[in-house]
Protein backbone atom coordinates (compact mmCIF):
# COMPACT_ATOMS: atom_id res chain seq x y z
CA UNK A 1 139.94 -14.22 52.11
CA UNK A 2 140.92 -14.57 55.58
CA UNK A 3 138.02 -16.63 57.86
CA UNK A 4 137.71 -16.65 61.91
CA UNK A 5 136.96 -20.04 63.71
CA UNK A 6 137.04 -20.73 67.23
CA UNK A 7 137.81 -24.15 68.64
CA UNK A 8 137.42 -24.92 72.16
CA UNK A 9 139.74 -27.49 73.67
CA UNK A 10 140.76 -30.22 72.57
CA UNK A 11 139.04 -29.91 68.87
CA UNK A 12 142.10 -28.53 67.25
CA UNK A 13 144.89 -30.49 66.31
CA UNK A 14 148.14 -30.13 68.48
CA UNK A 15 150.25 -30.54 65.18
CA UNK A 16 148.78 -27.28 63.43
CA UNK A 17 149.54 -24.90 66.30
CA UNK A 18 152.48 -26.21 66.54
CA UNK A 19 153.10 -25.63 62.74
CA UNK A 20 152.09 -21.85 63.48
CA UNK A 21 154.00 -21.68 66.39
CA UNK A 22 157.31 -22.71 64.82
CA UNK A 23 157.21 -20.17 62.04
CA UNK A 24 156.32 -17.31 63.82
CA UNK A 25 159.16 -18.40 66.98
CA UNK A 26 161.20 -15.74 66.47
CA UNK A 27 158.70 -12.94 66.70
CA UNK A 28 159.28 -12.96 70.67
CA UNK A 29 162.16 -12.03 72.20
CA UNK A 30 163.06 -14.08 73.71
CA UNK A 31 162.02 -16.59 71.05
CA UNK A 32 159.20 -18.46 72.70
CA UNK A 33 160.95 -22.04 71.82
CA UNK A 34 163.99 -20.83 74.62
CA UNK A 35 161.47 -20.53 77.28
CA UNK A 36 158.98 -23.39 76.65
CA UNK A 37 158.89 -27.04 74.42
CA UNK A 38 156.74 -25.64 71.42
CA UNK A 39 155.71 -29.25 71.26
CA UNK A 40 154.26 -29.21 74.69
CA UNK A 41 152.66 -26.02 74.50
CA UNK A 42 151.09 -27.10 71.73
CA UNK A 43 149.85 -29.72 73.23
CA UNK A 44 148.89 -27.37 76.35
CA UNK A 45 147.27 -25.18 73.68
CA UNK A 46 145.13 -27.36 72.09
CA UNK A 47 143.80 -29.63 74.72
CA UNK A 48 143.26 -26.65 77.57
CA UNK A 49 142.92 -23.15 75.69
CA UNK A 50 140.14 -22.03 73.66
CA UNK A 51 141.75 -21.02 70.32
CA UNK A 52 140.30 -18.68 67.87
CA UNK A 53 142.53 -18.90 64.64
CA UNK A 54 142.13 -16.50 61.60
CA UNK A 55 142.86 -19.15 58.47
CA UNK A 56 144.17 -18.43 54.83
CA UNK A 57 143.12 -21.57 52.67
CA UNK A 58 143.40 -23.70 55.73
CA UNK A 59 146.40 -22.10 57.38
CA UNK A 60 146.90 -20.57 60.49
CA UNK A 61 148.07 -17.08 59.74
CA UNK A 62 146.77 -15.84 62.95
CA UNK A 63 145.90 -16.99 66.78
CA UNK A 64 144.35 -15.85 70.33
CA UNK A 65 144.82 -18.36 72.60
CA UNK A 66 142.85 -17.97 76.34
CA UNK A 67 142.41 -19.82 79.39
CA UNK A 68 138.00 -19.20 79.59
CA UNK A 69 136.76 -19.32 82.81
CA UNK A 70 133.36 -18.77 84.62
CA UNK A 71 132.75 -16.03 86.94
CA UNK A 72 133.73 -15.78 89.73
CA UNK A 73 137.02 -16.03 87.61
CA UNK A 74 138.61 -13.98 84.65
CA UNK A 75 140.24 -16.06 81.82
CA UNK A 76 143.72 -15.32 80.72
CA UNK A 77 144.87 -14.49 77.64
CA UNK A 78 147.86 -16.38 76.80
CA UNK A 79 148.91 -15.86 73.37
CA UNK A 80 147.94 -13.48 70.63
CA UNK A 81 150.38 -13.35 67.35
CA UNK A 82 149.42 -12.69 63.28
CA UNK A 83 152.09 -13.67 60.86
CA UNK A 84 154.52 -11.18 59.78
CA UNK A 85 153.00 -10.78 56.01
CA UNK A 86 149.26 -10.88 57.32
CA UNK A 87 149.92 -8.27 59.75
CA UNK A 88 147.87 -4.86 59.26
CA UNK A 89 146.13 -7.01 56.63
CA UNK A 90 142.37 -6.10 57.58
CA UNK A 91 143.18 -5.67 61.68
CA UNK A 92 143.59 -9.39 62.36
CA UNK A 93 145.33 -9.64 65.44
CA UNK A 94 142.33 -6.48 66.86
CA UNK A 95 139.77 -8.78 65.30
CA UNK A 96 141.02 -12.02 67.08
CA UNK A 97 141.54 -10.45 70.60
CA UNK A 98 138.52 -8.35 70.50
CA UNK A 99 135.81 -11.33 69.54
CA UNK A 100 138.21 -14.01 71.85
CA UNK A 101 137.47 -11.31 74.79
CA UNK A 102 133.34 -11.27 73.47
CA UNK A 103 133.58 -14.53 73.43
CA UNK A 104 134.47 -14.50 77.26
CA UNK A 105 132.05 -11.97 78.14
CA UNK A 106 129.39 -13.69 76.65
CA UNK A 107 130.23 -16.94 77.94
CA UNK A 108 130.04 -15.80 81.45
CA UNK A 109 133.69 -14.65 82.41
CA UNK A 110 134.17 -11.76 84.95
CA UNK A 111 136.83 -10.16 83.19
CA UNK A 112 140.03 -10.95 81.03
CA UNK A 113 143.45 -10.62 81.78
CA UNK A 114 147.27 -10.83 80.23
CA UNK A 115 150.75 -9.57 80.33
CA UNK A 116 152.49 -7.61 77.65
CA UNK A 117 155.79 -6.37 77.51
CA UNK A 118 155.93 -2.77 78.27
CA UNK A 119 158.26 -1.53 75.76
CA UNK A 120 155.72 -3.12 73.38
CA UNK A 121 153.80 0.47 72.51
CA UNK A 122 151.47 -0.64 69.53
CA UNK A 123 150.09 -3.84 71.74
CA UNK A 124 149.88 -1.32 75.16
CA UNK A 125 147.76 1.44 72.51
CA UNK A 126 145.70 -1.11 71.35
CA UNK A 127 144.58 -2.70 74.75
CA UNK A 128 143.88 0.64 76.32
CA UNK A 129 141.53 1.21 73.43
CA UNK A 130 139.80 -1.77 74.11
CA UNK A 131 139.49 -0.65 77.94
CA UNK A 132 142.31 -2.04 79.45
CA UNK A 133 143.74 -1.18 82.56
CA UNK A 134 147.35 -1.79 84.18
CA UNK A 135 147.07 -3.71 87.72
CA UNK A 136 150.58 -4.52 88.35
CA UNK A 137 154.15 -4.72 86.56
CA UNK A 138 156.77 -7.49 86.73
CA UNK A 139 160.54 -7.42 85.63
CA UNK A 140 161.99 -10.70 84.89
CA UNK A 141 164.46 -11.84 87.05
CA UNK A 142 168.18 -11.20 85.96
CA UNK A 143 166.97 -9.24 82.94
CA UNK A 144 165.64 -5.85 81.74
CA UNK A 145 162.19 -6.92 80.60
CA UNK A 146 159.13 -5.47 82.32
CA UNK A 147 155.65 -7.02 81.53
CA UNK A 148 152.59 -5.34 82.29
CA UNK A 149 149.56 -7.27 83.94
CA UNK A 150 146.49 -5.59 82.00
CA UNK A 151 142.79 -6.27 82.51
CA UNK A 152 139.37 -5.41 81.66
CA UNK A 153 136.48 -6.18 83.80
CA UNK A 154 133.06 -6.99 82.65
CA UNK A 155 129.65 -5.92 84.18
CA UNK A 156 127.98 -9.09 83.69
CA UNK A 157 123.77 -8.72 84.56
């Protein structure tokens, strides 16, 4: 049975994400290991980002990773993957980004924000269903890839 736990920084060990992190590497193309020192990251991860992890026996098989802020200032989503084999398991990867962006609501954020690639139509579906709007688009430089900047405001009384 898969469980949900959120840890805010610094109370999750740097080693364990970057455990996670090293399996699921190739997932991103580019791999995510030819843009950034998974060691750092982790690091960066742990110690900065609130993580919400979905765990099988203990293991990370799934992660949101955002930047929370306070209003007047949206946090940033920064990372969202589900292993390969726990994927469309239950909705994992919707449960994790949906309660890490209640969990910024809640908490006081004005809104939540990321980038996804655009030729990336399941992720692009399932953020527009959770009321997600395009601001802006970016192609990398020397390179074909286009990431959308997405966001979702929140009405906070």
């Amino acid at each position: 049975m898969i469980e949900y736990k959120f840890y805010e920084p610094g109370d999750l060990e740097p080693e364990r994400l970057f455990d996670f992190l090293k399996e699921v590497d190739d997932y991103l193309t580019p791999t995510l290991s030819s843009r950034v020192n998974l060691t750092d990251y982790s690091k960066k991860l742990a110690n900065q980002a609130t993580n919400y992890v979905a765990l099988d026996n203990g293991r990370i098989v799934g992660l949101s990773s955002c930047y929370f802020n306070e209003a007047p200032e949206m946090s940033f989503g920064t990372y969202l993957c589900v292993k390969e084999e726990y994927q469309k398991e239950g909705g994992i990867g919707i449960k994790l980004i949906s309660d890490t962006i209640d969990y910024c609501e809640e908490n006081g954020s004005k809104g939540f924000w990321c980038a996804i690639r655009k030729t990336n139509k399941p992720l692009r579906t399932m953020y527009k269903i959770l009321g997600f709007t395009v601001k802006s688009e970016q192609t990398y430089p020397n390179s074909d890839v286009v990431e959308l900047y997405i966001e979702k405001l929140f009405i906070n009384e």
